[in-house]
C-alpha atoms as a PDB file:
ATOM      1  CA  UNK A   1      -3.255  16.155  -2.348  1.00  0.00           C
ATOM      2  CA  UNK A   2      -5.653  16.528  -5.087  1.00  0.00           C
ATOM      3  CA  UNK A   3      -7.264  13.981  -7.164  1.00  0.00           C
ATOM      4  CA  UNK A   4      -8.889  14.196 -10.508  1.00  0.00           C
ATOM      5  CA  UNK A   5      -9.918  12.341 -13.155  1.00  0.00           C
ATOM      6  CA  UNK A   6      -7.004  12.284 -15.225  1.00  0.00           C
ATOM      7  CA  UNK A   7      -4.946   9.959 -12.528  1.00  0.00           C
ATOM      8  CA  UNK A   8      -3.858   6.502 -13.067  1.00  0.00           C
ATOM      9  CA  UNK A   9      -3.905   3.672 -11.535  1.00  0.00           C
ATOM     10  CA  UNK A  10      -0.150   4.486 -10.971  1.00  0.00           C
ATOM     11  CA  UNK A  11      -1.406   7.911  -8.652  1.00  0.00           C
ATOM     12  CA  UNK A  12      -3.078   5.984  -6.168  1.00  0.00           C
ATOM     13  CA  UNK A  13      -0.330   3.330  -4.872  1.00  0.00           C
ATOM     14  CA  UNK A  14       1.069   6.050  -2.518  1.00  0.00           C
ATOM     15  CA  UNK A  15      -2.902   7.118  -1.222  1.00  0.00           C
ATOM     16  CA  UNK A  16      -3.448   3.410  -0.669  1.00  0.00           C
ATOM     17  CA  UNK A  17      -0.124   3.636   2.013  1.00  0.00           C
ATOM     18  CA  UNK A  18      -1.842   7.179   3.163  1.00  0.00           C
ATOM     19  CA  UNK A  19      -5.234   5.320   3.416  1.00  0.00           C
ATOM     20  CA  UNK A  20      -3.398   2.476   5.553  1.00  0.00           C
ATOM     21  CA  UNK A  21      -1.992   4.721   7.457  1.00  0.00           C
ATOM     22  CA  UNK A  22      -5.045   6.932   8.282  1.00  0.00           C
ATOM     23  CA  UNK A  23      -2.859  10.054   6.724  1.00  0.00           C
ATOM     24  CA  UNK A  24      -6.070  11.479   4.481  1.00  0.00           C
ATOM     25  CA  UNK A  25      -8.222  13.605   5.087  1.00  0.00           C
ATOM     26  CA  UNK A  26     -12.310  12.975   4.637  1.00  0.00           C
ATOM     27  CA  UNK A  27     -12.255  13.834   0.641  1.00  0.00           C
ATOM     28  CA  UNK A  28      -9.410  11.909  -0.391  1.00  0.00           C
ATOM     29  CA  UNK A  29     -10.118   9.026   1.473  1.00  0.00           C
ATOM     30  CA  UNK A  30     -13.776   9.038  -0.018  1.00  0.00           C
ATOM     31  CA  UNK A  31     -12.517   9.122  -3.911  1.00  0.00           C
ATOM     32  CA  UNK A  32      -9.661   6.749  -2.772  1.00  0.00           C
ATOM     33  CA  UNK A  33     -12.365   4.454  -1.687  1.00  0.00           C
ATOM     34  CA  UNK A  34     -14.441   4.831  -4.818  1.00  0.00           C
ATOM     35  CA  UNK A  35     -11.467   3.876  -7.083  1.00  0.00           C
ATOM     36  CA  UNK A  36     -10.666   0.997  -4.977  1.00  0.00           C
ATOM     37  CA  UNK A  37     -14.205  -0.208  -5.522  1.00  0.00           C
ATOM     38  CA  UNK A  38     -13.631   0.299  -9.279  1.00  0.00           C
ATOM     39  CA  UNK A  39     -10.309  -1.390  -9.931  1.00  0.00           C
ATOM     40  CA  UNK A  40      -9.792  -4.721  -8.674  1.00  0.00           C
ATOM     41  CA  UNK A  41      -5.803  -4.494  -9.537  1.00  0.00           C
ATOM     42  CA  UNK A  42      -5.774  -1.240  -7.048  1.00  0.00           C
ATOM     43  CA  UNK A  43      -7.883  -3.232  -4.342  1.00  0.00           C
ATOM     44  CA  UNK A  44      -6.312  -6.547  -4.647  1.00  0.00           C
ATOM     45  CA  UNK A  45      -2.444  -4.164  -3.821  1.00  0.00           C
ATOM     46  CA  UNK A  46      -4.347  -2.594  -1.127  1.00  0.00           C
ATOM     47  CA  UNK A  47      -5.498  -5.589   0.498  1.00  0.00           C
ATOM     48  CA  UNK A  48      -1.661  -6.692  -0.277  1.00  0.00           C
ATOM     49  CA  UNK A  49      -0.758  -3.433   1.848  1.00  0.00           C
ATOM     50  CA  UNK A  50      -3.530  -3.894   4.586  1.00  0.00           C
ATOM     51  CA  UNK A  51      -2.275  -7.549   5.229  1.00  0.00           C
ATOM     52  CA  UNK A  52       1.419  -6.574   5.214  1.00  0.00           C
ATOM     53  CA  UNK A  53       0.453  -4.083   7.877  1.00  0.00           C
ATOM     54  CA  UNK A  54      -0.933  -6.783   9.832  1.00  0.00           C
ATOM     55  CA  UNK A  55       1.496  -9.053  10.069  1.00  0.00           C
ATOM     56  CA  UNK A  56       4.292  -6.369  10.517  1.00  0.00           C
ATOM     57  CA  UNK A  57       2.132  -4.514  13.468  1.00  0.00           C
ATOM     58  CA  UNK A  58       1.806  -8.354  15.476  1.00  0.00           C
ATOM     59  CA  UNK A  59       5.040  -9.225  14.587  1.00  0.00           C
ATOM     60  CA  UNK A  60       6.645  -6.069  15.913  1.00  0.00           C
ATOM     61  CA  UNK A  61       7.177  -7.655  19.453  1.00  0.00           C
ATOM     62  CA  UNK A  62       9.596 -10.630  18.135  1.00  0.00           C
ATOM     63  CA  UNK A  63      13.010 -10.197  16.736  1.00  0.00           C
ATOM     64  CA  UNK A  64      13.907 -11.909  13.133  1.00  0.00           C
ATOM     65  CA  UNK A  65      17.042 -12.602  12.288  1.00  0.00           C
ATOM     66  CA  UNK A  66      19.363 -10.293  10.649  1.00  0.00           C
ATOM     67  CA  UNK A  67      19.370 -12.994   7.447  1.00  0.00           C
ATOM     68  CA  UNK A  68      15.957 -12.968   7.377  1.00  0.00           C
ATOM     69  CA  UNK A  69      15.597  -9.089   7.970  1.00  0.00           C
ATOM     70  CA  UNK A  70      17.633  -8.527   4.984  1.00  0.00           C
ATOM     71  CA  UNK A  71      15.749 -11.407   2.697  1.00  0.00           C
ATOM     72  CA  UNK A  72      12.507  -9.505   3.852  1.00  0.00           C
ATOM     73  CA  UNK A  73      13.780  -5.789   2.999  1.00  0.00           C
ATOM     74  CA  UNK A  74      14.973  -7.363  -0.383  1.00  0.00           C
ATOM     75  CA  UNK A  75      12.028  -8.456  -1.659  1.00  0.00           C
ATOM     76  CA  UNK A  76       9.628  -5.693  -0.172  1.00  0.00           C
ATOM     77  CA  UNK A  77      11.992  -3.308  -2.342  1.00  0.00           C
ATOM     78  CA  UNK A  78      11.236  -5.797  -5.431  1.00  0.00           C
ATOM     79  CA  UNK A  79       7.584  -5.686  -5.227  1.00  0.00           C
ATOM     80  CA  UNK A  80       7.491  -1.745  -4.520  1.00  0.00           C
ATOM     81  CA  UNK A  81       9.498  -1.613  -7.811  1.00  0.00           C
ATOM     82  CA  UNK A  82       6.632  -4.131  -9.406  1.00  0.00           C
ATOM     83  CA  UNK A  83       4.351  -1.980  -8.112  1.00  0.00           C
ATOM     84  CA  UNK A  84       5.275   1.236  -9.448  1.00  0.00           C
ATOM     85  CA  UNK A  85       6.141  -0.079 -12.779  1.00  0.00           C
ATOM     86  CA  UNK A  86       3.063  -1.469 -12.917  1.00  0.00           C
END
């Protein structure tokens, strides 16, 4: 993946998943990091991401219910849709 200058905000909502997931390499994570800085919308969905992550990762152990499963997957679809249309 390259980065220039001519990307939107729009071109860094799959990095931030990439940065999450430790899937950059050195360069992209520094310029993903920079933009982050730069753009509080960007930061404040990362942090959205990060804490996601978190919960997901210590939850991973328990077992939701399948109604609850399904309400979950619902609206994670929605605001991956919000996202993107941004």
């Amino acid at each position: 993946m390259t980065l220039d200058n001519h990307e939107s905000c729009a071109d860094f909502l799959d990095r931030i998943v990439y940065l999450l997931d430790n899937e950059l390499d050195a360069a992209e994570v520094a310029v993903v990091k920079v933009h982050l800085d730069e753009c509080a919308p960007c930061f404040e969905r990362y942090d959205v991401q990060r804490t996601i992550k978190t919960i997901v990762a210590r939850s991973c152990s328990e077992t939701a219910p399948d109604a609850l499963r399904d309400r979950v997957r619902v609206r994670l679809q929605e605001i991956s849709i919000q996202m993107h249309e941004g």
